[in-house]
Protein backbone atom coordinates (compact mmCIF):
# COMPACT_ATOMS: atom_id res chain seq x y z
CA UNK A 1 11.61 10.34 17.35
CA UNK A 2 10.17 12.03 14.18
CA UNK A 3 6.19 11.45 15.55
CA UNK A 4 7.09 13.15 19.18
CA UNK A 5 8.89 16.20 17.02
CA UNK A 6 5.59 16.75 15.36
CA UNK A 7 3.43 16.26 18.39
CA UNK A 8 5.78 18.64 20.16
CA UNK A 9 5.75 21.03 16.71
CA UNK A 10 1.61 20.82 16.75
CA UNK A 11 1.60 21.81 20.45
CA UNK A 12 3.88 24.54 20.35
CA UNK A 13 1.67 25.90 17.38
CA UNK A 14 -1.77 25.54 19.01
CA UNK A 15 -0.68 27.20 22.45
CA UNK A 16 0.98 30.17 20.44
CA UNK A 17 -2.45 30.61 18.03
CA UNK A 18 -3.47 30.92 21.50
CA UNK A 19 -1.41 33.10 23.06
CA UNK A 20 -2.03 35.51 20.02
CA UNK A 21 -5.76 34.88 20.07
CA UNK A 22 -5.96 36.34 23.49
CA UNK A 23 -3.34 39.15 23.21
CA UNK A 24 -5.77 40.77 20.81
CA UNK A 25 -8.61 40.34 24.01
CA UNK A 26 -9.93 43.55 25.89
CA UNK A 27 -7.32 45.31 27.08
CA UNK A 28 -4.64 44.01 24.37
CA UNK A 29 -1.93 42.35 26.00
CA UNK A 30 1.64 42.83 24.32
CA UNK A 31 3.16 39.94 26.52
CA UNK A 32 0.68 37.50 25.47
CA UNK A 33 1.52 38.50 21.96
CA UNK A 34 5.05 38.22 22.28
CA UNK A 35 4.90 34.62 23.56
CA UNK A 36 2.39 33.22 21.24
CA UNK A 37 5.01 34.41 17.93
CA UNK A 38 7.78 32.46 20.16
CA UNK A 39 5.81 29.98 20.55
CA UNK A 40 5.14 29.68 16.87
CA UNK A 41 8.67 29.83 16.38
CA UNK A 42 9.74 27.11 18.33
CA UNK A 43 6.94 25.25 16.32
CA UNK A 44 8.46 25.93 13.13
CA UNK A 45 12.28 24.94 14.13
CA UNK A 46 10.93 21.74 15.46
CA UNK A 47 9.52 21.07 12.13
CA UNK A 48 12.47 22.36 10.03
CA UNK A 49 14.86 20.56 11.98
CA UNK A 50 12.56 17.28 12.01
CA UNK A 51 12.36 17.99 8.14
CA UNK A 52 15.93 18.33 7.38
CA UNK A 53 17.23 15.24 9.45
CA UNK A 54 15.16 13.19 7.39
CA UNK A 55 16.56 14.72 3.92
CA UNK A 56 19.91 13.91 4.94
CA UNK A 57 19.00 10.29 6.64
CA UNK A 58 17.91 9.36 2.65
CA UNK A 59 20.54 10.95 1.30
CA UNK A 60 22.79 8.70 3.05
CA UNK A 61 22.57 5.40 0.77
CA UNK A 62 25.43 2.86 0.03
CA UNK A 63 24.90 0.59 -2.71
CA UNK A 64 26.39 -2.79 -3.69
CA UNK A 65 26.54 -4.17 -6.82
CA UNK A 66 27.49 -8.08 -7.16
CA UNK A 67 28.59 -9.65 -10.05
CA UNK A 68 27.85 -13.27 -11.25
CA UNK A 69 30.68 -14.90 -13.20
CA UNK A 70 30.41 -17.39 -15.02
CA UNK A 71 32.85 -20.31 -15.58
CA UNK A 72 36.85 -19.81 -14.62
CA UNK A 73 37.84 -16.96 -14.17
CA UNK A 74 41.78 -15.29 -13.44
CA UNK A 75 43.00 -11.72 -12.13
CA UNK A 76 44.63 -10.53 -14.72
CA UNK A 77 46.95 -6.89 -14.22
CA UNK A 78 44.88 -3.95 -15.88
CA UNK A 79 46.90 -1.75 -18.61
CA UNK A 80 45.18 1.42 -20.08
CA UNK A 81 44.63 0.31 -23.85
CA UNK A 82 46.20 3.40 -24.84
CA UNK A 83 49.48 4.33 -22.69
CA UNK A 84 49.70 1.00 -21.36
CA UNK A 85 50.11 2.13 -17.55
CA UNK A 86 49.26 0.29 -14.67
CA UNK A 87 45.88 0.54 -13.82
CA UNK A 88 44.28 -0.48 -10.12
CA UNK A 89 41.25 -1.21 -8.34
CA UNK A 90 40.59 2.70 -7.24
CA UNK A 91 40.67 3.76 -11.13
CA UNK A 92 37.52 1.35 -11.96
CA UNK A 93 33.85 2.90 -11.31
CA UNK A 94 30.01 2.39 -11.93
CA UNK A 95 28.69 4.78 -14.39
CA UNK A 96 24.97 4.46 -15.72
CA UNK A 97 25.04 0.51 -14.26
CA UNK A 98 28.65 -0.39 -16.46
CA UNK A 99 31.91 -0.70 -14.73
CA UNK A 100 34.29 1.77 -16.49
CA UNK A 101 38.14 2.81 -15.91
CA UNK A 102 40.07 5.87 -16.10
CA UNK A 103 43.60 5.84 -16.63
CA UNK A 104 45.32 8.60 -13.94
CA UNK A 105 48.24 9.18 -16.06
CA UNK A 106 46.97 10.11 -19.96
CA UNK A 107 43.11 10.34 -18.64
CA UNK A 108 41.00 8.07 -21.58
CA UNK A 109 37.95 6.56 -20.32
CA UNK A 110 36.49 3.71 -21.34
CA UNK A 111 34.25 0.69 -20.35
CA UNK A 112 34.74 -3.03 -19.50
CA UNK A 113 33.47 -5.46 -21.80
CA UNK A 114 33.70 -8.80 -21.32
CA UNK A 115 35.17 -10.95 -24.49
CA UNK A 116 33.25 -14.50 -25.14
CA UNK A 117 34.56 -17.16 -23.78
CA UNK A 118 34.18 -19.72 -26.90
């Protein structure tokens, strides 16, 4: 879809430089003038709107991280270390690659560690 919205864009650009080219011919022709800068405009929304689907396609981007754990593990209930409220699964996030949680209710932030197992 993107390649015909450029050949369309290119077309639309060559038949208005045209259009303008001979406007400024012997007599000048205002008509021919006026069409060639539509022209040229439909060009140019072509390409902005070809331009700016394709920003917001990338922009778009879900991301899944999976995590590898080794030997047994058990769901524990999450307490904030500080207040000691209950803490769920919408209060954890990624931040620079390291899970960390917020507590909603006295609003510390800190990361997960993992203790060793031994």
């Amino acid at each position: 879809m993107k390649i015909v919205g450029i050949i369309l864009s290119v077309i639309a650009y060559i038949f208005g430089v045209l259009f303008i080219w001979g406007a400024f011919g012997d007599p000048f022709d205002s008509s021919s003038l006026i069409i060639g800068i539509i022209m040229i405009g439909i060009g140019s929304a072509i390409m902005l709107i070809i331009t700016r689907k394709g920003k917001a396609e990338k922009a778009s981007k879900n991301v899944t991280y999976n995590i590898d754990l080794g030997g047994e593990t058990k769901a524990t209930k999450l307490t904030c270390e500080k207040c000691g409220a209950p803490l769920g699964k919408n209060d954890i996030t990624i931040v620079a690659g390291a899970p960390t949680i917020s507590c909603p209710y006295c609003g510390v932030t800190y990361q997960i560690t993992e203790e060793p197992k031994w």
